[in-house]
Protein backbone atom coordinates (compact mmCIF):
# COMPACT_ATOMS: atom_id res chain seq x y z
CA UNK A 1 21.00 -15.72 0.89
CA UNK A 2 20.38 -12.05 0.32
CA UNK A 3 22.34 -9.83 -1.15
CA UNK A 4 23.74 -6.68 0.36
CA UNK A 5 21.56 -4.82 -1.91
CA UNK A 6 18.75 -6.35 -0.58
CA UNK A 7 19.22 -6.35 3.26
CA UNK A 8 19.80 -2.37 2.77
CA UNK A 9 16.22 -2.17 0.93
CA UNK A 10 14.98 -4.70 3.55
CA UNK A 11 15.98 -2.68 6.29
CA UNK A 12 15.12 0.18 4.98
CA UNK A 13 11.30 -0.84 4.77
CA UNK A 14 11.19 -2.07 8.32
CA UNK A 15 13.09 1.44 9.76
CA UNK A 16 10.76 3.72 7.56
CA UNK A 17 7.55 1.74 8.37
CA UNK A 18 8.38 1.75 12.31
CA UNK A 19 9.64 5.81 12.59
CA UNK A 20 8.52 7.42 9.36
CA UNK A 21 10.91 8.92 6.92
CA UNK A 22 12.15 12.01 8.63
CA UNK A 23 13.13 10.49 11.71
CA UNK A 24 14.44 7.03 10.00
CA UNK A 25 17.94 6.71 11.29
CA UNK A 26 20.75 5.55 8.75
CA UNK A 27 22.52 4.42 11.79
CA UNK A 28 19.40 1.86 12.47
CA UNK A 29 19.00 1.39 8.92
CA UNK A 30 23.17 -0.32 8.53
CA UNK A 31 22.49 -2.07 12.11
CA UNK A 32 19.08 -3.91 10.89
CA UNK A 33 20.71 -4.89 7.56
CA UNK A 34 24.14 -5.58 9.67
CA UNK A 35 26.24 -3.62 6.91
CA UNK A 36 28.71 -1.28 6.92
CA UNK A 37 28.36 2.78 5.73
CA UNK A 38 31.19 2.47 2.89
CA UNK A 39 29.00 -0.59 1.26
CA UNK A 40 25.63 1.04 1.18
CA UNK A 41 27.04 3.87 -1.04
CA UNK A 42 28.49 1.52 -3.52
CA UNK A 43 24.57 0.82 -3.84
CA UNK A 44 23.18 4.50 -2.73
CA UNK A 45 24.31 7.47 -2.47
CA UNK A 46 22.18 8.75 0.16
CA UNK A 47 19.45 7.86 2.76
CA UNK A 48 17.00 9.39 0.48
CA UNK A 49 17.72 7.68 -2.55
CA UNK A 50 18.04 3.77 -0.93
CA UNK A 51 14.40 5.03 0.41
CA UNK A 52 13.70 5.88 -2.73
CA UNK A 53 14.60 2.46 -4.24
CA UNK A 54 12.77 0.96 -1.36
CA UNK A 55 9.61 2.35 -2.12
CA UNK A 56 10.09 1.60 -5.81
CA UNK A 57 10.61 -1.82 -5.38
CA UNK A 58 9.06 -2.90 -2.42
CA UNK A 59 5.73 -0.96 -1.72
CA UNK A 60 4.90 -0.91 -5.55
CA UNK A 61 5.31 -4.73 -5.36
CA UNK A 62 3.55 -4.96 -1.87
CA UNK A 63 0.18 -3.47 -3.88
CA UNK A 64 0.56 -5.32 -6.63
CA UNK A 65 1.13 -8.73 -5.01
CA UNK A 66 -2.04 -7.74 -2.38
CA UNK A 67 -4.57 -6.53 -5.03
CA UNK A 68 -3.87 -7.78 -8.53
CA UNK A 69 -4.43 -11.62 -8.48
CA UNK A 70 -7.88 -10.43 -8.11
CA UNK A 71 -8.11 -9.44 -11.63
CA UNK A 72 -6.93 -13.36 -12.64
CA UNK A 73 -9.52 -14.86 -10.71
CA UNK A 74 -12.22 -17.27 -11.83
CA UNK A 75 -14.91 -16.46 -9.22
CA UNK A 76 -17.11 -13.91 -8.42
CA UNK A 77 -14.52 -10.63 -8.10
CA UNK A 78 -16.89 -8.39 -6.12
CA UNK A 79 -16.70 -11.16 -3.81
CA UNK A 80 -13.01 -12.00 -3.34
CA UNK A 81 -12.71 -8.56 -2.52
CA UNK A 82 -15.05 -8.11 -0.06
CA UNK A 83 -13.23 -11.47 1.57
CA UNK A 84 -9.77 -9.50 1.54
CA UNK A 85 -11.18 -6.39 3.38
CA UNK A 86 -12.86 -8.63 5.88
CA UNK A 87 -9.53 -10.38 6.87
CA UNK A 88 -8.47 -7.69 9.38
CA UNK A 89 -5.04 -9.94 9.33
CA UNK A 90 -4.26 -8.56 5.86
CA UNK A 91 -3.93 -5.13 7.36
CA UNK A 92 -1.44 -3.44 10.06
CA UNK A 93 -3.78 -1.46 11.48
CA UNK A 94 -1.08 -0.97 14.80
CA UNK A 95 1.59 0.66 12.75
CA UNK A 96 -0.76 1.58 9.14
CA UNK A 97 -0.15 1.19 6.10
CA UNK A 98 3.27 1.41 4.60
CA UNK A 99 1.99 3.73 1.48
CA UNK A 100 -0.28 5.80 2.99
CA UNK A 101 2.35 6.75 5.74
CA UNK A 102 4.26 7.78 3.11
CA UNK A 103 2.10 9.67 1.48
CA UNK A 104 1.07 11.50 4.45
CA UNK A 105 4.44 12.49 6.13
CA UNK A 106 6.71 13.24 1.77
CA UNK A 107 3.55 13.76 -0.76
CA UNK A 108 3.90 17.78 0.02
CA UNK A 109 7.91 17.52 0.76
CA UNK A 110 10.03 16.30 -1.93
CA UNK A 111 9.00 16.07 -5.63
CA UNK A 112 10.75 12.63 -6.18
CA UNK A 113 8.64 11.39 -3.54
CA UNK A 114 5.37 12.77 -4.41
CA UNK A 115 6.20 11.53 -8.03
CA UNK A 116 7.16 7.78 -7.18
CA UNK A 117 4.20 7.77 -4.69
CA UNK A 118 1.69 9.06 -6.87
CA UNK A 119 2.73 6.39 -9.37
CA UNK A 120 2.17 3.63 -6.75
CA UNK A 121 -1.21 5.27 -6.18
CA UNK A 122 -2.18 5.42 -9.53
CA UNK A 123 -0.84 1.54 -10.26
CA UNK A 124 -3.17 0.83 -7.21
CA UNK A 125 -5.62 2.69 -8.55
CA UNK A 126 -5.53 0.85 -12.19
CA UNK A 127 -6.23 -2.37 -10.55
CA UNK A 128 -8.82 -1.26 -8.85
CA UNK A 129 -9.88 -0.06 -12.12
CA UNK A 130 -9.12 -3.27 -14.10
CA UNK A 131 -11.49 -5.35 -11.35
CA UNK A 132 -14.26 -3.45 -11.29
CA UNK A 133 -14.59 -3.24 -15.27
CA UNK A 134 -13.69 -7.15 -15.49
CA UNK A 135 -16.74 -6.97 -13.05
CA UNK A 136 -18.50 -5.30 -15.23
CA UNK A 137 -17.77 -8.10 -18.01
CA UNK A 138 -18.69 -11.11 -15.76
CA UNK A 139 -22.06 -9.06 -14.88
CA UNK A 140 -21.46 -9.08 -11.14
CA UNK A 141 -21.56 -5.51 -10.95
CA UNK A 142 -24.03 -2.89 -12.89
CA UNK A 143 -22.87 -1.74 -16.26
CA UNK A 144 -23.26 2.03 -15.77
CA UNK A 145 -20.51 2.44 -12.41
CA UNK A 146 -18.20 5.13 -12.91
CA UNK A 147 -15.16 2.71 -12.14
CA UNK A 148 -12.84 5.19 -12.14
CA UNK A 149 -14.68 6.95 -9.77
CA UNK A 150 -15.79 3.54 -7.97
CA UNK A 151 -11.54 2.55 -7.40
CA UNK A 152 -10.85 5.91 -5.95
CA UNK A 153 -13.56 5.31 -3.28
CA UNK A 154 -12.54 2.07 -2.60
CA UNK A 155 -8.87 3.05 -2.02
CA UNK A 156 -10.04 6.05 -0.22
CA UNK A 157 -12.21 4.50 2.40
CA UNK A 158 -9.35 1.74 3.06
CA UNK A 159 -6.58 3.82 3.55
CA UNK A 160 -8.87 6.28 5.54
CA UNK A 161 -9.83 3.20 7.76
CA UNK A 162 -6.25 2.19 8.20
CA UNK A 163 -5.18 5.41 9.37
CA UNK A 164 -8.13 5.52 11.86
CA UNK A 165 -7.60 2.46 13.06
CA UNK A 166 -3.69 3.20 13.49
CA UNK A 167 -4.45 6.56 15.45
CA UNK A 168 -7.00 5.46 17.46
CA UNK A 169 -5.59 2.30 18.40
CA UNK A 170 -8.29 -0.06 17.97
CA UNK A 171 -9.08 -2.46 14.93
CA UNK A 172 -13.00 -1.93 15.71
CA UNK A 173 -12.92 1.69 13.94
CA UNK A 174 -11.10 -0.56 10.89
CA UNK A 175 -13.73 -3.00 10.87
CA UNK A 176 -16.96 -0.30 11.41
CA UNK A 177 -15.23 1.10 7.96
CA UNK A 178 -15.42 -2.04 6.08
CA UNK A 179 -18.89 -2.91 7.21
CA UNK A 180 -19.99 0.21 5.58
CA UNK A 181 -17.89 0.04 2.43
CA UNK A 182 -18.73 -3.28 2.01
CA UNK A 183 -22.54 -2.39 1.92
CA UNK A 184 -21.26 0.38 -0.59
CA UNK A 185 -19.59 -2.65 -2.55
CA UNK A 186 -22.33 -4.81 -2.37
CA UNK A 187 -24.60 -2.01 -3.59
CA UNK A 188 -22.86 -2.10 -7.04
CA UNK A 189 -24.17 -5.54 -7.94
């Protein structure tokens, strides 16, 4: 059974995800999580900072628990990864990506959110980091790749295809992207 806590942060997710930030509705927020005002602010004190919490806990945890088992892996990285981007499943391309929404409507609005999602980003980011040079190690990709440079591609071009496949409305543009980025991946071995 979940707690109140977590219905709030649950419901949270799924209002902000469907209608964005701005026009999430508190009101929609207490129905989805079926609790009253006077209990979420014995947990929050405000929309903002339960969306706050959210995105702490749930998106951070939503990269991690997407990208990271990669690094603990006993086969060939490169190609575990190219597996995840070629499940189109893995990805909401209808409604994007629950991060990169986020960063696009708050990174330039509020400090506290450009700070909480820029450390996502940058967790993301040190994965992304941490496969490539384990890679490296397991010689499946060539020694001299910037990796650094290499991860910020990478998370570029799938966000990028996420939000074209969101705003155009067809999965096709998502799976053109990985096509191509997945010759770019295969092109570091």
């Amino acid at each position: 059974m979940s707690t109140v806590r977590e219905k709030l942060i649950e419901a949270t997710f799924q209002e902000v995800f469907t209608s964005g930030y701005s026009a999430a509705s508190l009101a929609n927020i207490l129905n989805r999580a079926e609790v009253k005002k006077g209990a979420m602010y014995h947990y929050f004190p405000s929309k903002k900072n339960m969306v706050l919490a959210m995105i702490n806990e749930k998106l951070e945890q939503r990269t991690k628990n997407k990208w990271e088992p990669i690094i603990n892996e006993d086969g060939n990285l490169i190609d575990i990864l190219i597996s995840i981007l070629q499940d189109t499943k893995g990805f909401n391309l209808n409604e994007g990506c629950p991060l990169g929404n986020l960063l696009q409507e708050q990174l330039g609005e509020d400090e506290d959110f450009k700070n909480i999602l820029t450390s996502i980003l940058k967790k993301w980011k040190d994965i992304f980091v941490s496969i490539l040079e384990k890679s490296k190690e397991k010689n499946q990709i060539n020694k001299d790749i910037n990796t650094l440079q290499c991860a910020t591609f990478l998370i570029a071009s799938i966000e990028g295809a996420i939000l074209l496949s969101k705003k155009s409305n067809d999965k096709q543009d998502f799976e053109d992207c990985m096509i191509q980025l997945i010759n770019y991946i295969n092109s570091l071995r």
